[in-house]
C-alpha atoms as a PDB file:
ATOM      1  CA  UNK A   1      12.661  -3.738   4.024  1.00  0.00           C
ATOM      2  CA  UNK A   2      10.684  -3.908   0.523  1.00  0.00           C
ATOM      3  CA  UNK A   3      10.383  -1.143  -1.043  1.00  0.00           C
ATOM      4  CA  UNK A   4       8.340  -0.692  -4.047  1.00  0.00           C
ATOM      5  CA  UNK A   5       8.880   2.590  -6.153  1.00  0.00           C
ATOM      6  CA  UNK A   6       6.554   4.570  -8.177  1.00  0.00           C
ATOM      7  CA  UNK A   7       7.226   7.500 -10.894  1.00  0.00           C
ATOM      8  CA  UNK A   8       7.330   7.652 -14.829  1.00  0.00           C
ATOM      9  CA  UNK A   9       8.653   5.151 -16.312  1.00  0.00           C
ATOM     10  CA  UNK A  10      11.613   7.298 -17.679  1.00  0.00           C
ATOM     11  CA  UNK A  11      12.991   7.006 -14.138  1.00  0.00           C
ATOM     12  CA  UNK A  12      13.247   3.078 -14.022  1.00  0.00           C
ATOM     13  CA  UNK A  13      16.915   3.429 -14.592  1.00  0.00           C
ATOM     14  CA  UNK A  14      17.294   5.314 -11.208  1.00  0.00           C
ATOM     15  CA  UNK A  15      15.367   2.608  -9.603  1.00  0.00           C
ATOM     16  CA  UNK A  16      17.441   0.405 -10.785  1.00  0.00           C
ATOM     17  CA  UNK A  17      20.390   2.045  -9.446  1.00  0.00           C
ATOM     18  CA  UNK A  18      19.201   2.270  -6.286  1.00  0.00           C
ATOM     19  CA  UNK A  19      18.376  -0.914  -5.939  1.00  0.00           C
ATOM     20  CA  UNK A  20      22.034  -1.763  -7.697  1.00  0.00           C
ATOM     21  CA  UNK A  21      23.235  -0.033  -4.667  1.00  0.00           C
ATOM     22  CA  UNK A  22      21.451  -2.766  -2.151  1.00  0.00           C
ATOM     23  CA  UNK A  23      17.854  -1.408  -1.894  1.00  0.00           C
ATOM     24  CA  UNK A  24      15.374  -3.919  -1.632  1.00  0.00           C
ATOM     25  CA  UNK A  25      13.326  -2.698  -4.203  1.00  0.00           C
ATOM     26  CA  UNK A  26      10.474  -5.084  -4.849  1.00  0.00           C
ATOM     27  CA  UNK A  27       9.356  -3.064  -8.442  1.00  0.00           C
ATOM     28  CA  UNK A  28       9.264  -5.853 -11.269  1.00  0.00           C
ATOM     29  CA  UNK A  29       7.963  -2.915 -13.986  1.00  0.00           C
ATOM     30  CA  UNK A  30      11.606  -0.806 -13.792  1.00  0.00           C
ATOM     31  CA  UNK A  31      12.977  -4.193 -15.442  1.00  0.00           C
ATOM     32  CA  UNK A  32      10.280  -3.732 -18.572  1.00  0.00           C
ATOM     33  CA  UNK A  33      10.272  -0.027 -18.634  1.00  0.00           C
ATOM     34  CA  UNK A  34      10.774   0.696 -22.341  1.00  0.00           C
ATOM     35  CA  UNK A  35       8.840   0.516 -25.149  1.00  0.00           C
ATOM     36  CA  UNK A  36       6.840  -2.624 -26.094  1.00  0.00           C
ATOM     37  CA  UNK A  37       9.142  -4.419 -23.242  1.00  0.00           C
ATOM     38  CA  UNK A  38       5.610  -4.977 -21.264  1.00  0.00           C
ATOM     39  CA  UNK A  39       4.087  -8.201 -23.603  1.00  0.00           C
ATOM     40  CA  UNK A  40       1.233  -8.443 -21.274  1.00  0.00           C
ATOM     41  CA  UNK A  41      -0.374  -4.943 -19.451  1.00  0.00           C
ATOM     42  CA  UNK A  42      -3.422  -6.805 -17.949  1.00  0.00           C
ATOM     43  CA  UNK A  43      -0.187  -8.549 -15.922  1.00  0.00           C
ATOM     44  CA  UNK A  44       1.872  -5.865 -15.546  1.00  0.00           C
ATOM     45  CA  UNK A  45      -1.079  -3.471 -14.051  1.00  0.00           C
ATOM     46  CA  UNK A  46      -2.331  -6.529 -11.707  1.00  0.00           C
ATOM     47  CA  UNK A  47       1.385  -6.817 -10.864  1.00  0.00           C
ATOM     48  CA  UNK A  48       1.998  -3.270  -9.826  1.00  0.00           C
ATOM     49  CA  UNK A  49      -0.586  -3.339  -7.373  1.00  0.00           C
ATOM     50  CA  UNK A  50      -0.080  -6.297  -5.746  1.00  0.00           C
ATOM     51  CA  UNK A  51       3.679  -4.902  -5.369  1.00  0.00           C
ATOM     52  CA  UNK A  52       2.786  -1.794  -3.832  1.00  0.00           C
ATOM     53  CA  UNK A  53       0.006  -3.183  -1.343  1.00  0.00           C
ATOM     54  CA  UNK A  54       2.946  -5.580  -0.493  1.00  0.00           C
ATOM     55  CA  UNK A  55       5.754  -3.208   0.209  1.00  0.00           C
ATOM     56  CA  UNK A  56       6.808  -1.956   3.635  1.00  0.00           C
ATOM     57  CA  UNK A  57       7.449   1.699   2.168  1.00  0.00           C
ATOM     58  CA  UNK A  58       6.238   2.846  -1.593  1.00  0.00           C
ATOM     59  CA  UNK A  59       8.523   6.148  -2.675  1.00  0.00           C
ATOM     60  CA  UNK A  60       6.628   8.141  -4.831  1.00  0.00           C
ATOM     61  CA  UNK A  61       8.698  10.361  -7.193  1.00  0.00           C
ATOM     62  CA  UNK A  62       7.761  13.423  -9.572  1.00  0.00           C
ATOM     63  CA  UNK A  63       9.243  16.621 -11.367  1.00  0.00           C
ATOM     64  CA  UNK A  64       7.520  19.572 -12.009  1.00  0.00           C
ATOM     65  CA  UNK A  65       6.156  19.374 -15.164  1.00  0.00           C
ATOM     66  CA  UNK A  66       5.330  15.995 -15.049  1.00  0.00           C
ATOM     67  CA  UNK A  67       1.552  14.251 -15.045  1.00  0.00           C
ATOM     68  CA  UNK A  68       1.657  10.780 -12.844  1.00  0.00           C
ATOM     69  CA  UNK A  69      -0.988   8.052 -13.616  1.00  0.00           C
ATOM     70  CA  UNK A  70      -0.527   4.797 -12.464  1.00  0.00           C
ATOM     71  CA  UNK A  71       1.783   5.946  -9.474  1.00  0.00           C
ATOM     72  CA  UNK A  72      -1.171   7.224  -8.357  1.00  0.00           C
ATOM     73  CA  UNK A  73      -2.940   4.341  -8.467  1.00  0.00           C
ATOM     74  CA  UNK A  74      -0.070   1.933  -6.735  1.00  0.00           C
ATOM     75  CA  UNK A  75      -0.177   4.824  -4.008  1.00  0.00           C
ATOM     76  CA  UNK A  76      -3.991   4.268  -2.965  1.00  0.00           C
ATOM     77  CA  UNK A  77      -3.323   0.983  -3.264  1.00  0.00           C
ATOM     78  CA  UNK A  78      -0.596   0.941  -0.670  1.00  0.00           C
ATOM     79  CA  UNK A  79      -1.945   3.667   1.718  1.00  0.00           C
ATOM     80  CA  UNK A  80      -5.555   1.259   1.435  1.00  0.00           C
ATOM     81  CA  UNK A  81      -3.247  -1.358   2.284  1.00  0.00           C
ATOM     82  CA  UNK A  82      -1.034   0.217   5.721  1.00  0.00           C
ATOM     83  CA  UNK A  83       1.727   0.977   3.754  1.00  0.00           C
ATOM     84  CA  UNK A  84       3.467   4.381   4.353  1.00  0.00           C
ATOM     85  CA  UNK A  85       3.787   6.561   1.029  1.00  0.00           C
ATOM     86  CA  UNK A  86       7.201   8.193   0.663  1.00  0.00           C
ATOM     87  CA  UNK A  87       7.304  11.525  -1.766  1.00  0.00           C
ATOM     88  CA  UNK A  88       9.991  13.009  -3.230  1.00  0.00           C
ATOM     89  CA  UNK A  89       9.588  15.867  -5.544  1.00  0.00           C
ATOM     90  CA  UNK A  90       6.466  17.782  -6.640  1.00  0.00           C
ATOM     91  CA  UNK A  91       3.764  18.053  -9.422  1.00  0.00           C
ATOM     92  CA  UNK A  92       0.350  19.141 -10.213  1.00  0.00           C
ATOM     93  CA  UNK A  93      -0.601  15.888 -10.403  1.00  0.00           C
ATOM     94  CA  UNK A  94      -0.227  14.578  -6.554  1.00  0.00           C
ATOM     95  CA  UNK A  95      -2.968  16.754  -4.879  1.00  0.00           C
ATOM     96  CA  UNK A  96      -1.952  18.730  -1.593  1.00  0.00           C
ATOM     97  CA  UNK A  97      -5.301  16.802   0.406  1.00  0.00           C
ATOM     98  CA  UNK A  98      -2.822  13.625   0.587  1.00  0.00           C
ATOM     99  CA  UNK A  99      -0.304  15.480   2.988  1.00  0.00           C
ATOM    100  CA  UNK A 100      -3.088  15.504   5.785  1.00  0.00           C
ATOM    101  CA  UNK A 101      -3.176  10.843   5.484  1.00  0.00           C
ATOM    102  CA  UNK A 102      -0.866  10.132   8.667  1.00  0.00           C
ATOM    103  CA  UNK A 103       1.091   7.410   6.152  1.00  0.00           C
ATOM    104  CA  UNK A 104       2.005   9.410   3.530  1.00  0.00           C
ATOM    105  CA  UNK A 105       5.589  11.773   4.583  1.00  0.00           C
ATOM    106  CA  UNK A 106       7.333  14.238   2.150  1.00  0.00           C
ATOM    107  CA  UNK A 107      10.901  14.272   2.156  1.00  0.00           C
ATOM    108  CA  UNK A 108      13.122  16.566   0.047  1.00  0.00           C
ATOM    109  CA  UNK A 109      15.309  13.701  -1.094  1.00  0.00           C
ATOM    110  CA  UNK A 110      15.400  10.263  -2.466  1.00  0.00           C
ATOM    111  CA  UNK A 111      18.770   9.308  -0.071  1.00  0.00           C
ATOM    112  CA  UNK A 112      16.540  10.333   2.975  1.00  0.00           C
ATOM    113  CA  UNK A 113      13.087   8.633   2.326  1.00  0.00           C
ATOM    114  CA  UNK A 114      15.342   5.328   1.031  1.00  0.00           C
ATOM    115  CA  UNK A 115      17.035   5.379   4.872  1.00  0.00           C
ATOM    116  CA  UNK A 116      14.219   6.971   7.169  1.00  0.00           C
ATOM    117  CA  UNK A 117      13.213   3.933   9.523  1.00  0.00           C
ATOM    118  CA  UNK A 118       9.834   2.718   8.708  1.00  0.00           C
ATOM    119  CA  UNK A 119       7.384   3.896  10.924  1.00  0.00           C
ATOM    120  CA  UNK A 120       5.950   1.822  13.270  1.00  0.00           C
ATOM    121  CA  UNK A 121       2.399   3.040  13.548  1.00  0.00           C
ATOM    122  CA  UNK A 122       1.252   1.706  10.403  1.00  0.00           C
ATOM    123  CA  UNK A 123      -2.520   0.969  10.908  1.00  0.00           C
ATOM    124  CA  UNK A 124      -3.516  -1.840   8.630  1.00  0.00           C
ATOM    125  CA  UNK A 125      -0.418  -3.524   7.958  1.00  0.00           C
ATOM    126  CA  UNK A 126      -0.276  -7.203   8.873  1.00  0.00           C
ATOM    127  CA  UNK A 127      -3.831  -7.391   9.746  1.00  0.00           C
ATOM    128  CA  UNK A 128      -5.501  -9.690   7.859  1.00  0.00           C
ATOM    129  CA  UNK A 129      -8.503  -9.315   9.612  1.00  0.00           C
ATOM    130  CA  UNK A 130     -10.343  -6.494   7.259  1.00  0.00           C
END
């Protein structure tokens, strides 16, 4: 399963972890999450995208307090894409109206969106059709 995560960048080293731990996660921007470690952001945001829309799950993951931008972004672009949106914690910044998208599932912990099966009723996923 690919999994692609999505948070501040201050969390990379969790994502690394997990994916230390034998997570598939598919997220190339935890590896050039510090400071001027990104030499090319038109890449890096192209990148992102076409990580997320790839993914078979995208974990989203906030704190109170905090403001997400580009997870965001890599989240439309996966739910536009089939791909089921995972959150884990809560901010001001992930609007409420998203709970009501049948691909996007709250869970109250990163250990159980990591190991929930994927779901199999994901719309748009695989068809290349559109």
């Amino acid at each position: 399963m690919k999994i692609y995560t999505a948070s501040k960048t201050k969390h990379a080293y969790m994502w690394r972890d997990w994916r230390w731990n034998g997570f598939n996660i598919i997220s190339t921007w935890i590896d050039e999450s510090g400071k001027g470690e990104s030499n090319d952001l038109e890449d890096l945001t192209i990148r992102c995208i076409e990580e997320s829309k790839r993914a078979d799950i995208l974990i989203l993951y906030c704190e109170p307090g905090e403001v997400l931008k580009g997870a965001l972004i890599e989240a439309g672009a996966a739910l536009a894409s089939g791909t089921e949106v995972r959150q884990v914690g809560s901010c001001d910044s992930i609007s409420k109206v998203f709970h009501s998208h049948p691909l996007w599932k709250v869970y109250p912990a990163l250990d159980m969106a990591f190991n929930d099966p994927i779901s199999i009723n994901q719309p748009n996923k695989g068809d290349n059709s559109k």
